[in-house]
Protein backbone atom coordinates (compact mmCIF):
# COMPACT_ATOMS: atom_id res chain seq x y z
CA UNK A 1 -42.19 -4.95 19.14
CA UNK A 2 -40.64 -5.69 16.07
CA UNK A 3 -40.08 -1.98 14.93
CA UNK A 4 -38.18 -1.22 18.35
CA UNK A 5 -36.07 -4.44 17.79
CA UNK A 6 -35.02 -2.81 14.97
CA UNK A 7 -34.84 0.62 16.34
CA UNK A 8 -32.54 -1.07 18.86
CA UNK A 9 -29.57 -2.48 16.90
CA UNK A 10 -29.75 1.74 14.85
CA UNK A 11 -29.06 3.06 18.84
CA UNK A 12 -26.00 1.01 18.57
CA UNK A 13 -24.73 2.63 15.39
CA UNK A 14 -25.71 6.04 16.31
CA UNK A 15 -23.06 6.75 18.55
CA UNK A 16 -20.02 5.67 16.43
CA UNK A 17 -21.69 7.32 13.09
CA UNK A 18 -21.94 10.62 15.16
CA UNK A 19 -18.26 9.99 16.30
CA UNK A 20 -16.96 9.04 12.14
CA UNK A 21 -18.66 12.26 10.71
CA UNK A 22 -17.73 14.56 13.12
CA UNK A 23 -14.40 13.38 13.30
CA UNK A 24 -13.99 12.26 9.48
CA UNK A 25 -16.83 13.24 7.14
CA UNK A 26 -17.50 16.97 7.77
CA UNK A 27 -13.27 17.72 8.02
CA UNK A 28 -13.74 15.73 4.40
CA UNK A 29 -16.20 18.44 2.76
CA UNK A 30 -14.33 21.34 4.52
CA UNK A 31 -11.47 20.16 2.82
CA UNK A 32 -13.11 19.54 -0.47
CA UNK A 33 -14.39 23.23 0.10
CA UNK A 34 -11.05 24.34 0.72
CA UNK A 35 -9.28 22.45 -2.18
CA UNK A 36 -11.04 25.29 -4.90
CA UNK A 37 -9.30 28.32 -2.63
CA UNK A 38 -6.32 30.08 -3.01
CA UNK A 39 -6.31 29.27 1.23
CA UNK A 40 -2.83 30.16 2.13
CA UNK A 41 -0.81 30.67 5.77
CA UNK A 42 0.43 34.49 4.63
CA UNK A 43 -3.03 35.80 3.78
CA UNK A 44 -5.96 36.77 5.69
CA UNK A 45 -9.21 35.18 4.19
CA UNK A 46 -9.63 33.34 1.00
CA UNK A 47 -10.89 33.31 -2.62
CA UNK A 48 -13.21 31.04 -4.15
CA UNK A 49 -11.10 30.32 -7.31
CA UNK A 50 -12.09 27.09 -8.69
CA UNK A 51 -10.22 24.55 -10.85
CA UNK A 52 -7.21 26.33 -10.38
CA UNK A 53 -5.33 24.19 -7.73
CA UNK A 54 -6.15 21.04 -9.82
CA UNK A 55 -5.07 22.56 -12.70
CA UNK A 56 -1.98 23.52 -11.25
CA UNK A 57 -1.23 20.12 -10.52
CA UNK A 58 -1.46 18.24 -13.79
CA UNK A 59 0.94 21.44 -15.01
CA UNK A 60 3.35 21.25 -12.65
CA UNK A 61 6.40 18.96 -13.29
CA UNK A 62 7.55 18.14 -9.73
CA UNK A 63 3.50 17.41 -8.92
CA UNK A 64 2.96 15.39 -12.28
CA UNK A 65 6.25 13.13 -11.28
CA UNK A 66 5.23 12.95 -7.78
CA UNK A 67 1.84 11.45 -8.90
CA UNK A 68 3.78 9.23 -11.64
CA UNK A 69 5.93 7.57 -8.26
CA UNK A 70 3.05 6.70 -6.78
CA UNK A 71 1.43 5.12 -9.38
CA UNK A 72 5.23 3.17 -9.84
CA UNK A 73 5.45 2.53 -5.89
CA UNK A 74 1.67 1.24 -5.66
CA UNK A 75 1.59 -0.87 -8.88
CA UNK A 76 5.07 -2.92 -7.68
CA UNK A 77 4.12 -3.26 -4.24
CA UNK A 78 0.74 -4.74 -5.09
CA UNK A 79 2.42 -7.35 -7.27
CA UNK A 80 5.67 -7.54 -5.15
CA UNK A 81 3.92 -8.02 -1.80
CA UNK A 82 1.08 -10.39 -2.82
CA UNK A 83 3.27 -12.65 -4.81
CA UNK A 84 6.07 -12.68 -2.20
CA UNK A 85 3.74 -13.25 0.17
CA UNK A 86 1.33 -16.16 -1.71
CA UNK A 87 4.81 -18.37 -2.37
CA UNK A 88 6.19 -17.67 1.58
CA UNK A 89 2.05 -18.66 2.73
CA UNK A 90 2.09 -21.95 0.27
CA UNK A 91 5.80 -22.76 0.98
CA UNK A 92 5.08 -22.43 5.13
CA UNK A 93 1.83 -23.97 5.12
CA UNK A 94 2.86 -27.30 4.39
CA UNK A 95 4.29 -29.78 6.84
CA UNK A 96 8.21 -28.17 8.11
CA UNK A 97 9.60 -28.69 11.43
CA UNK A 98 10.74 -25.49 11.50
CA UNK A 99 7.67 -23.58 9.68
CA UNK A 100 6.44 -22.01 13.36
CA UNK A 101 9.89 -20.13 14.11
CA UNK A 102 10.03 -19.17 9.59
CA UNK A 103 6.62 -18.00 10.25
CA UNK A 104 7.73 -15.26 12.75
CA UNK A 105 10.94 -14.43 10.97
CA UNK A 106 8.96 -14.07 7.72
CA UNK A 107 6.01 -11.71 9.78
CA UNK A 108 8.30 -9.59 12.60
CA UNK A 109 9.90 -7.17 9.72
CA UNK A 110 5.99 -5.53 9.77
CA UNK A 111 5.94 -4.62 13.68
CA UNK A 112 8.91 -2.96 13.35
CA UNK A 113 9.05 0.85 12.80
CA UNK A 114 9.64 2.53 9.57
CA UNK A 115 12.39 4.54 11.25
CA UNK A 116 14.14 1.46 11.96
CA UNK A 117 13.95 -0.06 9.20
CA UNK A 118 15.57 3.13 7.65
CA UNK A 119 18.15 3.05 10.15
CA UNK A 120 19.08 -0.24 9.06
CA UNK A 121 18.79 0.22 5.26
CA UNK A 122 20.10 3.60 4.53
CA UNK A 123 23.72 2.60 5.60
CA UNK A 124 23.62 -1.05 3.77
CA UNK A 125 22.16 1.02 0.45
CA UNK A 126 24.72 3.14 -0.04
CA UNK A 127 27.76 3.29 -2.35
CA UNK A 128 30.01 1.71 -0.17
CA UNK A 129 27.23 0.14 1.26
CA UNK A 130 27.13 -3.79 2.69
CA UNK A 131 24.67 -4.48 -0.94
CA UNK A 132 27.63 -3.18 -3.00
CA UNK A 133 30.47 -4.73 -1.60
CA UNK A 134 28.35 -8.33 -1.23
CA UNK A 135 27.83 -7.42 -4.92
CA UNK A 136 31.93 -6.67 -5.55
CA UNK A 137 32.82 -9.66 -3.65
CA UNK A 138 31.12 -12.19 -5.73
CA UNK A 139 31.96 -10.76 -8.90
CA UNK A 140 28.73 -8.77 -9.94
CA UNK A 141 29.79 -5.65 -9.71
CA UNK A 142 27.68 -4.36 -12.70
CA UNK A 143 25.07 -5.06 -9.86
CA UNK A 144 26.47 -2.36 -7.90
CA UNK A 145 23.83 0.61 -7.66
CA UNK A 146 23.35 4.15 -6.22
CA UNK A 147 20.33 2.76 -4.76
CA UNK A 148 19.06 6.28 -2.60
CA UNK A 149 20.98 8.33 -4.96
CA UNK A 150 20.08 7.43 -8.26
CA UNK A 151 17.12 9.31 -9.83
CA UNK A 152 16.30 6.46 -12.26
CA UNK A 153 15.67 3.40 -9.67
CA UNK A 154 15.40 5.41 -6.00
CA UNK A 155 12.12 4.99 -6.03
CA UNK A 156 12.00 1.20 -7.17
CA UNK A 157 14.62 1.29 -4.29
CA UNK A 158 11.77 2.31 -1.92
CA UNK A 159 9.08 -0.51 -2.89
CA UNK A 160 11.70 -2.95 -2.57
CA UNK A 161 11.82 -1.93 0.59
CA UNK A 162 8.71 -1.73 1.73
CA UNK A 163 7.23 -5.25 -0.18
CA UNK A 164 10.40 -6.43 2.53
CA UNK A 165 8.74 -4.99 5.24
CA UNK A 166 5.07 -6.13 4.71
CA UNK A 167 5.25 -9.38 2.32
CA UNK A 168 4.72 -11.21 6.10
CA UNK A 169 1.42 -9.34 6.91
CA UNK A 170 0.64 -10.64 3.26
CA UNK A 171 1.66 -14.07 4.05
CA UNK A 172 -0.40 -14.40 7.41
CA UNK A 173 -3.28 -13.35 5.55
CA UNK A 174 -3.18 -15.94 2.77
CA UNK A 175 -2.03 -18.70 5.54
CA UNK A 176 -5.13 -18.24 7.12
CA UNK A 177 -7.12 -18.45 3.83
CA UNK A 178 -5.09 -21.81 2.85
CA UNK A 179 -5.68 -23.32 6.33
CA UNK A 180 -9.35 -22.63 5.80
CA UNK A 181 -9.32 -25.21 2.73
CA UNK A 182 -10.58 -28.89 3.49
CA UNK A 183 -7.39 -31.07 2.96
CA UNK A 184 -10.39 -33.74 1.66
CA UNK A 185 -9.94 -31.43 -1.94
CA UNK A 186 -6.58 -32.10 -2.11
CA UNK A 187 -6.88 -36.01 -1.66
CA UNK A 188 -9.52 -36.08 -4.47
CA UNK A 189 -7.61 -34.24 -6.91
CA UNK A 190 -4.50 -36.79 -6.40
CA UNK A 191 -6.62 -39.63 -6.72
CA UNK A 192 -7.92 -37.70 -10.26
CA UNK A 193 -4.00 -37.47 -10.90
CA UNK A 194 -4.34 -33.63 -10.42
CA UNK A 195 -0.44 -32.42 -10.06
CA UNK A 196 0.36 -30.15 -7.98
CA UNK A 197 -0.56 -27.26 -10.71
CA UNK A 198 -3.39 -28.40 -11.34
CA UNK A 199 -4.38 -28.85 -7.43
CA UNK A 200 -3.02 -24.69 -6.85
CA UNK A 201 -4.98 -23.52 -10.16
CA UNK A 202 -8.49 -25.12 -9.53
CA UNK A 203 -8.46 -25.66 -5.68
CA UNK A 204 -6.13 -22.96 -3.76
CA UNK A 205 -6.30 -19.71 -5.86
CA UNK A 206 -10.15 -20.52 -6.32
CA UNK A 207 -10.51 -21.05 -2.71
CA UNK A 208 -8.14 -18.50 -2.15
CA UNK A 209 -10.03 -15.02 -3.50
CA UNK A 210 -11.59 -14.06 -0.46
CA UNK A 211 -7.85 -13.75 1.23
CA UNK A 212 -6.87 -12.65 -2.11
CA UNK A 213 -9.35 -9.80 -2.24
CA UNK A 214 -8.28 -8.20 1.21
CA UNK A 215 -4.65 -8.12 0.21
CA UNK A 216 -5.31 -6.81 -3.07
CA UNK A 217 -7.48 -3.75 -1.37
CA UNK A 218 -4.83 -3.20 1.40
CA UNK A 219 -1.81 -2.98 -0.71
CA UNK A 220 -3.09 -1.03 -3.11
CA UNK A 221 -4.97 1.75 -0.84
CA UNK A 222 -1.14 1.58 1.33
CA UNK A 223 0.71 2.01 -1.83
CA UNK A 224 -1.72 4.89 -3.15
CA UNK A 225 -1.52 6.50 0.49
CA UNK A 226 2.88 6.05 0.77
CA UNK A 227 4.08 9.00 2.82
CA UNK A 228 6.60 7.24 5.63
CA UNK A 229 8.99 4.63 3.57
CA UNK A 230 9.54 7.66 1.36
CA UNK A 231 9.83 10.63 3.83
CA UNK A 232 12.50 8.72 6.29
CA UNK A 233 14.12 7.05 3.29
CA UNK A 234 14.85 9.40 1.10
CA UNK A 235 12.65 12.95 2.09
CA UNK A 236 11.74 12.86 -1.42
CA UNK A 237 15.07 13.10 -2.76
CA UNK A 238 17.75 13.03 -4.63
CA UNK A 239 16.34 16.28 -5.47
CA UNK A 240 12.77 15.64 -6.39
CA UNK A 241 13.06 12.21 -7.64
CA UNK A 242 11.27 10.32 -5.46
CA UNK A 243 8.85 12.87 -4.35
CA UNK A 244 4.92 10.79 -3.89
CA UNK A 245 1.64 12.73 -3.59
CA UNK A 246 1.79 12.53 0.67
CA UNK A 247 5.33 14.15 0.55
CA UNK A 248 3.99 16.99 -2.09
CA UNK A 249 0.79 17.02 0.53
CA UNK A 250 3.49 18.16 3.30
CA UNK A 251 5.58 20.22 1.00
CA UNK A 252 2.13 22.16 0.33
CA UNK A 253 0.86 22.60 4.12
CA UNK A 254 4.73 23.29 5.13
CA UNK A 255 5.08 25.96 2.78
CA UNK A 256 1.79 27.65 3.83
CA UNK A 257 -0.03 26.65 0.49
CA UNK A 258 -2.57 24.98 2.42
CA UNK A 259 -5.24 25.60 -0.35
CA UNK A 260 -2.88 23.75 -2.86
CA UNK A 261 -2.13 21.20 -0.33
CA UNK A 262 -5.52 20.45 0.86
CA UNK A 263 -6.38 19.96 -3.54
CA UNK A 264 -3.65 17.39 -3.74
CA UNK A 265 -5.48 15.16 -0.99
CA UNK A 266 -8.19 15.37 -2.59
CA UNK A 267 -6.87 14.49 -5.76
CA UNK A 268 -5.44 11.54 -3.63
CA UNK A 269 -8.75 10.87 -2.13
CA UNK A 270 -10.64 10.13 -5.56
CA UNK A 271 -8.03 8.28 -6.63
CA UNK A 272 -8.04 6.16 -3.97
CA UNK A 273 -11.86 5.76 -4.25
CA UNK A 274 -11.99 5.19 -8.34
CA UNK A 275 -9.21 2.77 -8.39
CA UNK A 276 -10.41 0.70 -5.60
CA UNK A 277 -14.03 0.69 -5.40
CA UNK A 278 -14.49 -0.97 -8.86
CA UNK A 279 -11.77 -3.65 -8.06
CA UNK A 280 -13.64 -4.47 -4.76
CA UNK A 281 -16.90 -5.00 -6.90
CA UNK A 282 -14.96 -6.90 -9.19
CA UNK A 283 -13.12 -9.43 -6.85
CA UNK A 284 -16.36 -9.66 -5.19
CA UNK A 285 -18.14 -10.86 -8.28
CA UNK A 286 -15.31 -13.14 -8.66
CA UNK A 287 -15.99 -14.61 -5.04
CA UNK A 288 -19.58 -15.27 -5.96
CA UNK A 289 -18.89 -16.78 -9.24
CA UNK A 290 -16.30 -19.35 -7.86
């Protein structure tokens, strides 16, 4: 009886395993298979021929800065985003009249579409643009950028952009985890004379790593995986200066290199899965040990 208890909860697995590797896994190794071929759209068949996509890759200038942006992009959106969105959670979680209605101004920029968002920015970011002239108007016109244009900071340009969009998603996230805290903490550490410091550093960031730990992981696999902010904002321009690994991953399948292509999302892939898997274990550990 026991063993077909058991057996019973596997049956309700089964089906959305089968589902995942069909759909996910087995495309995975094909692709992995693929990735050491010279696989291409104007050639019939293929060649087994090894490193030499991946190679190619940490050669190539345009792929080596493409891989250097999204480094750039994921590192400042990780901090950007989580620290944007920690101060908005602690600064709307305590008692406002108004903190309801600055909750959903803070959180609706993350519904919205990256095309609209684009929409709205490209014309505000430009030379003439609304950010320039706010700049000129108030006497900072050293602040005054080429924000899209500019090789040097487009792509800084980009994150700033996108830690707008999703700081809110951050915040709700790290509301719930602070509305999860007893308030009875709090009361003891003011009766210990705990500042307010003191009551953030021992109580709420302790308290705090579990909501901590999901932000961390989706930030960082959403600024490893950019494709969209980058693609509608600037298509990888001016030039190739903002080019990221999903925009080279299109480049590759659009210009029939789909063996090249298919390397650089794998290269993406293990990346993904060596930078994040050991921080998981790690903000786990720190979970436990708290």
């Amino acid at each position: 009886m026991k063993i077909s208890r058991k057996l019973y909860s596997y049956y309700m697995i089964w089906p959305a395993l089968l589902i995942y590797s069909v759909f996910f896994v087995v495309p995975a190794i094909i692709g992995l298979f693929y990735s050491f071929t010279d696989w291409r759209l104007d050639r019939v068949g293929l060649n087994f021929i090894g490193w030499d996509n991946f190679e190619r890759i940490f050669t190539d200038k345009t792929l080596l800065l493409a891989i250097k942006n999204t480094l750039i992009f994921a590192v400042v959106t990780v901090i950007g985003k989580n620290l944007i969105g920690l101060a908005l959670a602690v600064g709307l979680n305590m008692r406002l009249k108004s903190r309801n209605i600055l909750r959903a101004i803070f959180y609706s920029p993350s519904i919205l579409s990256v095309l609209v968002i684009s929409i709205v920015f490209t014309p505000m970011l430009r030379s003439e643009g609304t950010i320039n002239r706010i700049f000129e108007s108030v006497g900072l016109d050293f602040l005054a950028q080429r924000w899209l244009t500019d090789p040097q900071i487009v792509i800084f340009t980009v994150a700033a952009i996108s830690i707008w969009q999703h700081a809110g998603f951050q915040m709700a996230i790290y509301l719930a985890g602070l509305q999860s805290i007893p308030k009875d903490y709090y009361e003891a550490a003011t009766i210990d004379g705990a500042g307010a410091w003191r009551s953030f550093r021992s109580i709420t960031l302790p308290l705090l790593l579990p909501a901590l730990n999901i932000n961390l992981m989706l930030t960082l696999i959403g600024g490893l995986k950019v494709f969209s902010e980058v693609f509608v904002l600037t298509g990888g321009g001016p030039g190739n200066a903002s080019q990221v690994v999903g925009t080279i991953i299109l480049r590759s399948f659009g210009e029939g290199s789909w063996g090249l292509g298919t390397a650089v999302n794998t290269l993406l892939f293990a990346a993904v899965t060596i930078i994040a898997i050991p921080l998981l274990i790690f903000m786990r550990r720190k979970e436990v040990s708290e």
